[in-house]
PDB file of N, CA and C in Angstrom:
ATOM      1  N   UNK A   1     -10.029 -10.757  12.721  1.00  0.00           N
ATOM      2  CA  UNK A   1     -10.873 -10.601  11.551  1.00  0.00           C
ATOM      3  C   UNK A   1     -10.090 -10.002  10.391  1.00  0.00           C
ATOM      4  N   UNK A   2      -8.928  -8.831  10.840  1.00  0.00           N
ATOM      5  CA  UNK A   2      -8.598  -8.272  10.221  1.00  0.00           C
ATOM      6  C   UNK A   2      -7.417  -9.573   8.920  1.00  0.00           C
ATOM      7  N   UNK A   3      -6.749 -10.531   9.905  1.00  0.00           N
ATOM      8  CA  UNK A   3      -5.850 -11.274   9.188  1.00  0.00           C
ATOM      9  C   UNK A   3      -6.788 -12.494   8.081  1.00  0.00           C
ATOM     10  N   UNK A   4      -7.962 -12.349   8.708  1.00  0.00           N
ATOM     11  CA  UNK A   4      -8.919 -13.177   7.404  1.00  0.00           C
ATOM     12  C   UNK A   4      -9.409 -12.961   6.036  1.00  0.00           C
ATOM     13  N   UNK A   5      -9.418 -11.158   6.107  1.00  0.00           N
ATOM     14  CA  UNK A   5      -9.461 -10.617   5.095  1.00  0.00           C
ATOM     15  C   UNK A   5      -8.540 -10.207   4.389  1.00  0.00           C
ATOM     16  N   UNK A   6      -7.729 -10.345   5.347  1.00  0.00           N
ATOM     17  CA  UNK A   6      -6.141 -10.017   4.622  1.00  0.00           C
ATOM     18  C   UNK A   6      -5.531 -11.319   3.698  1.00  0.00           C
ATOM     19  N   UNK A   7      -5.901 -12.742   4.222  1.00  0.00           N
ATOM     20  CA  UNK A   7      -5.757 -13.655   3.280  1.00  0.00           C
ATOM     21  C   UNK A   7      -6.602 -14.125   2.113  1.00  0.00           C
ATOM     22  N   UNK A   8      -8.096 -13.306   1.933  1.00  0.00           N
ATOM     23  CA  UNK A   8      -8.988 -13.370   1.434  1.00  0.00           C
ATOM     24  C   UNK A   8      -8.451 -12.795   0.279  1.00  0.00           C
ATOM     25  N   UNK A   9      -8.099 -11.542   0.218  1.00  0.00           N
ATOM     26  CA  UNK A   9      -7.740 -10.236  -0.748  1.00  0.00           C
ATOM     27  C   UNK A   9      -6.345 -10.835  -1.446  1.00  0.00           C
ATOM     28  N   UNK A  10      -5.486 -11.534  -0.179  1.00  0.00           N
ATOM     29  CA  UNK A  10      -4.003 -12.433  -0.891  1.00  0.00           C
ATOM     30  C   UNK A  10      -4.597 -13.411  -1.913  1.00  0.00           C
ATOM     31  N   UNK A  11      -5.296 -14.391  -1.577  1.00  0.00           N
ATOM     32  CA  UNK A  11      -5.418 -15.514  -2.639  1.00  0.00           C
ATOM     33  C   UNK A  11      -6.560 -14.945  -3.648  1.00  0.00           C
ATOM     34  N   UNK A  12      -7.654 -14.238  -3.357  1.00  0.00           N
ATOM     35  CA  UNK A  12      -8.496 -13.786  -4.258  1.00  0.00           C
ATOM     36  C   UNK A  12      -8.312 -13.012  -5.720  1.00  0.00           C
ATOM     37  N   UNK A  13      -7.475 -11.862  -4.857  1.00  0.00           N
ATOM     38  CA  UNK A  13      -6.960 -10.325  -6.046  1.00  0.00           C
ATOM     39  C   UNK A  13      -5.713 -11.495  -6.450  1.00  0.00           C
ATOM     40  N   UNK A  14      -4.821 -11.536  -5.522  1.00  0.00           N
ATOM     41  CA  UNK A  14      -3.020 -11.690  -6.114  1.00  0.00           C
ATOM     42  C   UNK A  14      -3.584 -13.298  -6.729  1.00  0.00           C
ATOM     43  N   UNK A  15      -3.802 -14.516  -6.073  1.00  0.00           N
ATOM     44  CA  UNK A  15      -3.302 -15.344  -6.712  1.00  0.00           C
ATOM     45  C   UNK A  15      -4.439 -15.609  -7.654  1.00  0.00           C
ATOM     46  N   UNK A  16      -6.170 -15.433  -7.936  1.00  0.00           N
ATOM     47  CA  UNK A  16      -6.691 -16.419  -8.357  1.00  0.00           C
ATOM     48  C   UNK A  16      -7.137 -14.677  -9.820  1.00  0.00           C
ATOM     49  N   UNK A  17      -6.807 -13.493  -9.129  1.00  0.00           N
ATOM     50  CA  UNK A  17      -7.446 -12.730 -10.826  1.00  0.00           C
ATOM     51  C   UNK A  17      -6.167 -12.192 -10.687  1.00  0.00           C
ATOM     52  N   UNK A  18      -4.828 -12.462 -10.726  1.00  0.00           N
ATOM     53  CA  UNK A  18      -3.424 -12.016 -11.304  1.00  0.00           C
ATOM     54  C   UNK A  18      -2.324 -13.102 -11.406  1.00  0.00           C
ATOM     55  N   UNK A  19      -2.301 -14.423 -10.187  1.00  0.00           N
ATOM     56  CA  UNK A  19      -1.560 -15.123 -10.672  1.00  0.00           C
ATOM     57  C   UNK A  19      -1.764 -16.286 -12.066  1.00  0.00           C
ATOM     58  N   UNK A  20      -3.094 -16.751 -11.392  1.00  0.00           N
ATOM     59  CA  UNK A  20      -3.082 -17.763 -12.760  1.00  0.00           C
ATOM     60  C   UNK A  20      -3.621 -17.311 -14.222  1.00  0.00           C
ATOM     61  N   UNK A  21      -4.194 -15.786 -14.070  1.00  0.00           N
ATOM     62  CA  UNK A  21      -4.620 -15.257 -15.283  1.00  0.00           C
ATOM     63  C   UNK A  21      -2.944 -15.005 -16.378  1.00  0.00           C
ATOM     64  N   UNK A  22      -2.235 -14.567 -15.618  1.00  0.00           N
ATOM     65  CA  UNK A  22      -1.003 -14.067 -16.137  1.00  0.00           C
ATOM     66  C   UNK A  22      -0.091 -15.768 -16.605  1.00  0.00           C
ATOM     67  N   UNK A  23       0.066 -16.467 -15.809  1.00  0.00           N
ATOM     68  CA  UNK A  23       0.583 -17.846 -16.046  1.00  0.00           C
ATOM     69  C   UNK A  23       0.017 -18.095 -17.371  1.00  0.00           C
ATOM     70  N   UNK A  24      -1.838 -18.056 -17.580  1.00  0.00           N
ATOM     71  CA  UNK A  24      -1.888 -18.286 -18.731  1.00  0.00           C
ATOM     72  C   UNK A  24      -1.987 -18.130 -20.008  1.00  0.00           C
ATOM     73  N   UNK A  25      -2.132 -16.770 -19.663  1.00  0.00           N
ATOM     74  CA  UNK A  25      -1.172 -15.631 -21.102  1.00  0.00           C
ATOM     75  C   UNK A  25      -0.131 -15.894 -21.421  1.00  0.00           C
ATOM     76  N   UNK A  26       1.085 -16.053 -20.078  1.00  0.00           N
ATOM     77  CA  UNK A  26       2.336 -16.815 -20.823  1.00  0.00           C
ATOM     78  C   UNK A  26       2.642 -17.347 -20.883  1.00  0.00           C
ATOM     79  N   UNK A  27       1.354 -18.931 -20.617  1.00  0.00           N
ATOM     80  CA  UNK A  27       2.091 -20.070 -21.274  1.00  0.00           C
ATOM     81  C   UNK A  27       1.343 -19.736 -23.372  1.00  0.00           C
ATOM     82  N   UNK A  28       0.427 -19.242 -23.291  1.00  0.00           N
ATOM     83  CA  UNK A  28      -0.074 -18.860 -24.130  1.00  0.00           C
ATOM     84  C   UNK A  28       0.349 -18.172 -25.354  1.00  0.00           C
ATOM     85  N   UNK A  29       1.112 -17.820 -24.690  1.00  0.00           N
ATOM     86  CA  UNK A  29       1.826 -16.555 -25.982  1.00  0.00           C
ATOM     87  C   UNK A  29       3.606 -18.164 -26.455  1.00  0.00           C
ATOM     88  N   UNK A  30       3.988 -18.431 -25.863  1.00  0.00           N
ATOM     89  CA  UNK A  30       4.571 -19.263 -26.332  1.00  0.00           C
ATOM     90  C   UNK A  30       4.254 -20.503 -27.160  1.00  0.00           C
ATOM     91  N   UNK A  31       3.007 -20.582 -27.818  1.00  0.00           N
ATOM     92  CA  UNK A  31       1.965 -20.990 -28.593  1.00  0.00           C
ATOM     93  C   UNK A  31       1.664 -19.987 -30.082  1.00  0.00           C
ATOM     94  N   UNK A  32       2.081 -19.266 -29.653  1.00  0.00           N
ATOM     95  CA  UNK A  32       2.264 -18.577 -31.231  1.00  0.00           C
ATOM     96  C   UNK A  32       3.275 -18.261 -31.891  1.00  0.00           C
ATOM     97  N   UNK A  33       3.321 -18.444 -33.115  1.00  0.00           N
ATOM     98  CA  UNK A  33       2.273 -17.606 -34.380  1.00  0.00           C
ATOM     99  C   UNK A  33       1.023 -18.554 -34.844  1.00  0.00           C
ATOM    100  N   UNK A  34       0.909 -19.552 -34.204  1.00  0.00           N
ATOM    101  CA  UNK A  34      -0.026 -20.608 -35.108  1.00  0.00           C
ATOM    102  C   UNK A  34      -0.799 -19.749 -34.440  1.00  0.00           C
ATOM    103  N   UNK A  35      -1.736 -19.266 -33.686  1.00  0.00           N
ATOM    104  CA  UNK A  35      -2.629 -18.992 -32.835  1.00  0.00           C
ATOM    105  C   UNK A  35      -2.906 -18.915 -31.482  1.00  0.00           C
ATOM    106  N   UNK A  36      -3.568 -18.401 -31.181  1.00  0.00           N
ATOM    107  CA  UNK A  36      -3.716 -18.209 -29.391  1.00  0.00           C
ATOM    108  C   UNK A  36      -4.663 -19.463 -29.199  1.00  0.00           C
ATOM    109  N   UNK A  37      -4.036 -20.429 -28.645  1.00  0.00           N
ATOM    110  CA  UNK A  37      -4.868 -21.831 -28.023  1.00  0.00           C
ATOM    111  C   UNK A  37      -4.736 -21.730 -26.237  1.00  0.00           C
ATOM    112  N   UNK A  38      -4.920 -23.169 -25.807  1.00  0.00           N
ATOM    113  CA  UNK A  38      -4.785 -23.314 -24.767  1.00  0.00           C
ATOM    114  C   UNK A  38      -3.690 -24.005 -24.253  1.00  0.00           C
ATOM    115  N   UNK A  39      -3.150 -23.625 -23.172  1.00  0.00           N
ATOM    116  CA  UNK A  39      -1.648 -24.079 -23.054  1.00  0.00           C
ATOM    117  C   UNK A  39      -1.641 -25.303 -23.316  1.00  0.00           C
ATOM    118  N   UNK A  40      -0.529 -25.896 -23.897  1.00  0.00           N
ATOM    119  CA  UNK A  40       0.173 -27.547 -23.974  1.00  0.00           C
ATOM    120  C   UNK A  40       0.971 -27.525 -22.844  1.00  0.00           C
ATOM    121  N   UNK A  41       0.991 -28.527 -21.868  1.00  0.00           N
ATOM    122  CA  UNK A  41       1.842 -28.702 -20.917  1.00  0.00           C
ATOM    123  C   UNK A  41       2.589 -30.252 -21.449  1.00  0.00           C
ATOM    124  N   UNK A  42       3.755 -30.039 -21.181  1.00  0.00           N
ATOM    125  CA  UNK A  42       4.360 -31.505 -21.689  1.00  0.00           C
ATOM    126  C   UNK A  42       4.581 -33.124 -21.100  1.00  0.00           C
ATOM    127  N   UNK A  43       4.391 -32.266 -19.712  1.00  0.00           N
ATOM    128  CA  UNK A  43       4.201 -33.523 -18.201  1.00  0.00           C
ATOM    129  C   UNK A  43       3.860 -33.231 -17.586  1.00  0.00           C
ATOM    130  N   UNK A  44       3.368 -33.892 -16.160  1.00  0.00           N
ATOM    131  CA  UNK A  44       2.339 -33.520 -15.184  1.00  0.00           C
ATOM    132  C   UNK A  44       3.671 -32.123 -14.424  1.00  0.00           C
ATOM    133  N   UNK A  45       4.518 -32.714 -14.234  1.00  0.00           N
ATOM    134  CA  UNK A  45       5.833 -32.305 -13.313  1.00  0.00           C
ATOM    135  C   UNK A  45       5.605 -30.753 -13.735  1.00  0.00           C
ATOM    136  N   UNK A  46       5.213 -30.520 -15.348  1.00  0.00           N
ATOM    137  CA  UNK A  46       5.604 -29.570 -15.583  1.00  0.00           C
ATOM    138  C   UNK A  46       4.416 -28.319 -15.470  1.00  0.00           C
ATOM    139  N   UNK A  47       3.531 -29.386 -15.274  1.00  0.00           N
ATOM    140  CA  UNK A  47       2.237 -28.687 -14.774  1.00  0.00           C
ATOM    141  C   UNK A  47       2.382 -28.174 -13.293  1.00  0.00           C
ATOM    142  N   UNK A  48       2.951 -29.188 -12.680  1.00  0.00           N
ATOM    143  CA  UNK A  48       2.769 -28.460 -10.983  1.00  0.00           C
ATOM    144  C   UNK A  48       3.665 -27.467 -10.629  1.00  0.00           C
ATOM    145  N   UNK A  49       4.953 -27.197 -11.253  1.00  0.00           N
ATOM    146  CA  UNK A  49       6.088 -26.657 -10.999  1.00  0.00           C
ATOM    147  C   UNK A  49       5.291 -25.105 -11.783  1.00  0.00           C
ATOM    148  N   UNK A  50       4.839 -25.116 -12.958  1.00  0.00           N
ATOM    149  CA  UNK A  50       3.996 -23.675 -13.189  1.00  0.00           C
ATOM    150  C   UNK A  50       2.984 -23.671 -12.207  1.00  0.00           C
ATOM    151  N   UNK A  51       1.879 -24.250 -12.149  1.00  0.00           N
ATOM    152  CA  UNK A  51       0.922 -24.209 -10.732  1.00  0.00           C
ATOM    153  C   UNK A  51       1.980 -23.653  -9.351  1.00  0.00           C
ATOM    154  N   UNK A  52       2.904 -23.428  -9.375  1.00  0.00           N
ATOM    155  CA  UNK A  52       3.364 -23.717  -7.765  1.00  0.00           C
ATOM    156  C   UNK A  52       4.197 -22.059  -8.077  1.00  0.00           C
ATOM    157  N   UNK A  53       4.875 -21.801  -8.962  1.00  0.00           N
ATOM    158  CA  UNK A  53       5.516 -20.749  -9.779  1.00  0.00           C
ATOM    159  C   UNK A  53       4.284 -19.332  -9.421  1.00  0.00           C
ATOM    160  N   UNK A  54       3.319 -19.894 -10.543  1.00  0.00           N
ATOM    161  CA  UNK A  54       1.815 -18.787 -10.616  1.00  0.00           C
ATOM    162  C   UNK A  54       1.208 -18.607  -9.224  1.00  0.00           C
ATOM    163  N   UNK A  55       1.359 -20.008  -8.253  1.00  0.00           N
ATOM    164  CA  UNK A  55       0.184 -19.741  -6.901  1.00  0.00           C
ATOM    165  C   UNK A  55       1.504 -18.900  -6.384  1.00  0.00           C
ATOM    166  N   UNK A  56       2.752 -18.854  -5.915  1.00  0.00           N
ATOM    167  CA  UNK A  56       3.578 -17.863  -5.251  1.00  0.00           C
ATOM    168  C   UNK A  56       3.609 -16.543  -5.530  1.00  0.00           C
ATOM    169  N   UNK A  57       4.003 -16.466  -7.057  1.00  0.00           N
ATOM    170  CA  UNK A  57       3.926 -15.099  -7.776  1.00  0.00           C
ATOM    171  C   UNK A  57       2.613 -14.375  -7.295  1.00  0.00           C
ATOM    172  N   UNK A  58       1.662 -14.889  -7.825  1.00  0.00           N
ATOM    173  CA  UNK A  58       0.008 -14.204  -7.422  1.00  0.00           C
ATOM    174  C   UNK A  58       0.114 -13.886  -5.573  1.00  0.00           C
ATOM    175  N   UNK A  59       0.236 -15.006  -5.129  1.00  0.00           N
ATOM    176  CA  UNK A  59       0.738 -14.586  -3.846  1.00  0.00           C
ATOM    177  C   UNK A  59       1.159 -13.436  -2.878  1.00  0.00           C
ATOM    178  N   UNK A  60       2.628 -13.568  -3.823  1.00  0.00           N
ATOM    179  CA  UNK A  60       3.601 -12.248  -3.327  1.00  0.00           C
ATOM    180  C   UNK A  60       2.512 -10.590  -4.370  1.00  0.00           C
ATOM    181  N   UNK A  61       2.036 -10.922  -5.157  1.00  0.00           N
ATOM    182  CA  UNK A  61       1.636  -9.568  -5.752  1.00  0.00           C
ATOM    183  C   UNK A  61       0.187  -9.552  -4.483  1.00  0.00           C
ATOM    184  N   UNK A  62      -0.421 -10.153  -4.539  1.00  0.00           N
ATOM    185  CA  UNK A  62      -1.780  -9.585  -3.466  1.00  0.00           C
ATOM    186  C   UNK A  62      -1.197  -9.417  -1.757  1.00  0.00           C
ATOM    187  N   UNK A  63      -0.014 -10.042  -1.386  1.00  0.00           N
ATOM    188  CA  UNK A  63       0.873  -9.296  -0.380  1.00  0.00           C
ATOM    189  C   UNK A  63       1.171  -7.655  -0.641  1.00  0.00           C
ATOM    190  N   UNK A  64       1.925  -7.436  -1.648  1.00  0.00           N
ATOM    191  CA  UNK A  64       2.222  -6.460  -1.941  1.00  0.00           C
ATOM    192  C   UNK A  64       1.432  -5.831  -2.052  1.00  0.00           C
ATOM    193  N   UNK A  65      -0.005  -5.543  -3.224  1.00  0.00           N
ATOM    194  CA  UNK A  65      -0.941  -4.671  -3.120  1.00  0.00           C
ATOM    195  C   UNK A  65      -1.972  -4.981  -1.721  1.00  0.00           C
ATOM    196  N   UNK A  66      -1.955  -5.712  -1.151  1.00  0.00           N
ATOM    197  CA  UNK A  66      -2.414  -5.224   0.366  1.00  0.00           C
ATOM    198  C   UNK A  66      -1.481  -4.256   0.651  1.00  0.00           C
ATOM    199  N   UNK A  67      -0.616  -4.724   0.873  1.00  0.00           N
ATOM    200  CA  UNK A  67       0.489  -3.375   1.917  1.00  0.00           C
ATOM    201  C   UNK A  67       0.023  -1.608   1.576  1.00  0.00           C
ATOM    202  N   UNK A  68       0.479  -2.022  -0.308  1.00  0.00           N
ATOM    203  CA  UNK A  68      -0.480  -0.769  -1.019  1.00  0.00           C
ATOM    204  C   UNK A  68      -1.932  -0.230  -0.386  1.00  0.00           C
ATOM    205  N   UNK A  69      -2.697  -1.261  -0.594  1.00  0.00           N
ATOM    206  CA  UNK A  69      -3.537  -0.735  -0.047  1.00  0.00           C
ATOM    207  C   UNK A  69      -3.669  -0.483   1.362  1.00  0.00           C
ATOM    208  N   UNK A  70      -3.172  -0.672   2.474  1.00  0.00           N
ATOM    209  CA  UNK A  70      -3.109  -0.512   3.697  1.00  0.00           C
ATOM    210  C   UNK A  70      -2.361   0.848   3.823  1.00  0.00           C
ATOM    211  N   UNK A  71      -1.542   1.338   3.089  1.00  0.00           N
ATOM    212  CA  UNK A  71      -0.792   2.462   3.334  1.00  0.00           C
ATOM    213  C   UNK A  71      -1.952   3.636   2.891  1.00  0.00           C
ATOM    214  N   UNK A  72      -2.508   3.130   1.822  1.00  0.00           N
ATOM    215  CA  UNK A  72      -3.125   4.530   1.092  1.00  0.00           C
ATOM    216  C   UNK A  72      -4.433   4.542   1.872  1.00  0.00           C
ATOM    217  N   UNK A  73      -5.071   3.343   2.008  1.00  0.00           N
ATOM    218  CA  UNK A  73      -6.479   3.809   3.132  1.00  0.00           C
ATOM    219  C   UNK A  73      -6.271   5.031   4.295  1.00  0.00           C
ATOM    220  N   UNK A  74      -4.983   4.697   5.276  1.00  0.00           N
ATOM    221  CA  UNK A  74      -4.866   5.327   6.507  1.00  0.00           C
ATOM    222  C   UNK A  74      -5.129   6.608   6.593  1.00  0.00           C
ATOM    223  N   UNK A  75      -4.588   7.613   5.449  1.00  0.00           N
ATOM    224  CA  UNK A  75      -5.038   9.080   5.380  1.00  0.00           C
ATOM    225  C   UNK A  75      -6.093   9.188   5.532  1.00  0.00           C
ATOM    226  N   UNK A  76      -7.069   8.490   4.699  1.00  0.00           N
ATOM    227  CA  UNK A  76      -8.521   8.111   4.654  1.00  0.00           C
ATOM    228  C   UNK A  76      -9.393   8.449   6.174  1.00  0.00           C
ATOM    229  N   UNK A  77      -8.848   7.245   6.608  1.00  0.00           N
ATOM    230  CA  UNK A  77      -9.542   7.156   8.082  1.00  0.00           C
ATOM    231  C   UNK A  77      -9.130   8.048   8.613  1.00  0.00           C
ATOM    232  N   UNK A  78      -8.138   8.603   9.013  1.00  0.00           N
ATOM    233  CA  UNK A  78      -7.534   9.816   9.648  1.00  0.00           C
ATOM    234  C   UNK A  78      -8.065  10.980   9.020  1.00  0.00           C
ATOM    235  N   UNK A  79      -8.533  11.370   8.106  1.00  0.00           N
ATOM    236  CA  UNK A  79      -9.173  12.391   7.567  1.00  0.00           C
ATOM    237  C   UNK A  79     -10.592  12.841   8.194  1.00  0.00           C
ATOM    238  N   UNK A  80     -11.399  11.518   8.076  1.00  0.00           N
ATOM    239  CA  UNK A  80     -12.662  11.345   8.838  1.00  0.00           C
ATOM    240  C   UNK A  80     -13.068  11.588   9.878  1.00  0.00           C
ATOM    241  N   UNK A  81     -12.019  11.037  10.431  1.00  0.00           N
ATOM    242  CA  UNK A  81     -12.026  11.587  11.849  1.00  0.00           C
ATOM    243  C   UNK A  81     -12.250  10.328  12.748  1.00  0.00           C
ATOM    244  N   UNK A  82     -12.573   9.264  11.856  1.00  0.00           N
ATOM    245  CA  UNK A  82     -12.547   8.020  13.034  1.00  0.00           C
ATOM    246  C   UNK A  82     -11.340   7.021  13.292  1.00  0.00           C
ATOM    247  N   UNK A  83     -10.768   6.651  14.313  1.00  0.00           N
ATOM    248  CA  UNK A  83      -9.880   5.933  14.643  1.00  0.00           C
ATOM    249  C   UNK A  83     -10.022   4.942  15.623  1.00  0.00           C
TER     250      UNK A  83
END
């Protein structure tokens, strides 16, 4: 159960509210000074290779803040008294 939620929190937190939010700020910001629009992609190729870039990145960050969070809970429970 425990590894279901653990991939839940990976693709949920890391890839879908940090990887592709961040991808599209910076494809975004390379769109200005005219204004903040919505990304221009120039070919499909170049669409999947950012899609594939953002789903890893987001990835590896909700890996990482699991771990985070797995380290900092434990005092927690051990405090309580249940194990």
């Amino acid at each position: 159960m425990q590894t279901d939620s653990k991939w839940s929190f990976i693709l949920i937190r890391g890839v879908l509210f940090w990887g592709y939010p961040t991808g599209l700020i910076a494809k975004s910001i390379e769109l200005w000074p005219p204004g903040l629009h919505l990304p221009r992609f120039g070919s499909l190729t170049e669409v999947v290779i950012f899609m594939a870039i953002w789903t890893v990145g987001g990835a590896a960050f909700g890996r990482w803040m699991w771990g985070k969070r797995s380290t900092t809970d434990r005092p927690r429970e051990d405090a309580t008294g249940t194990s």
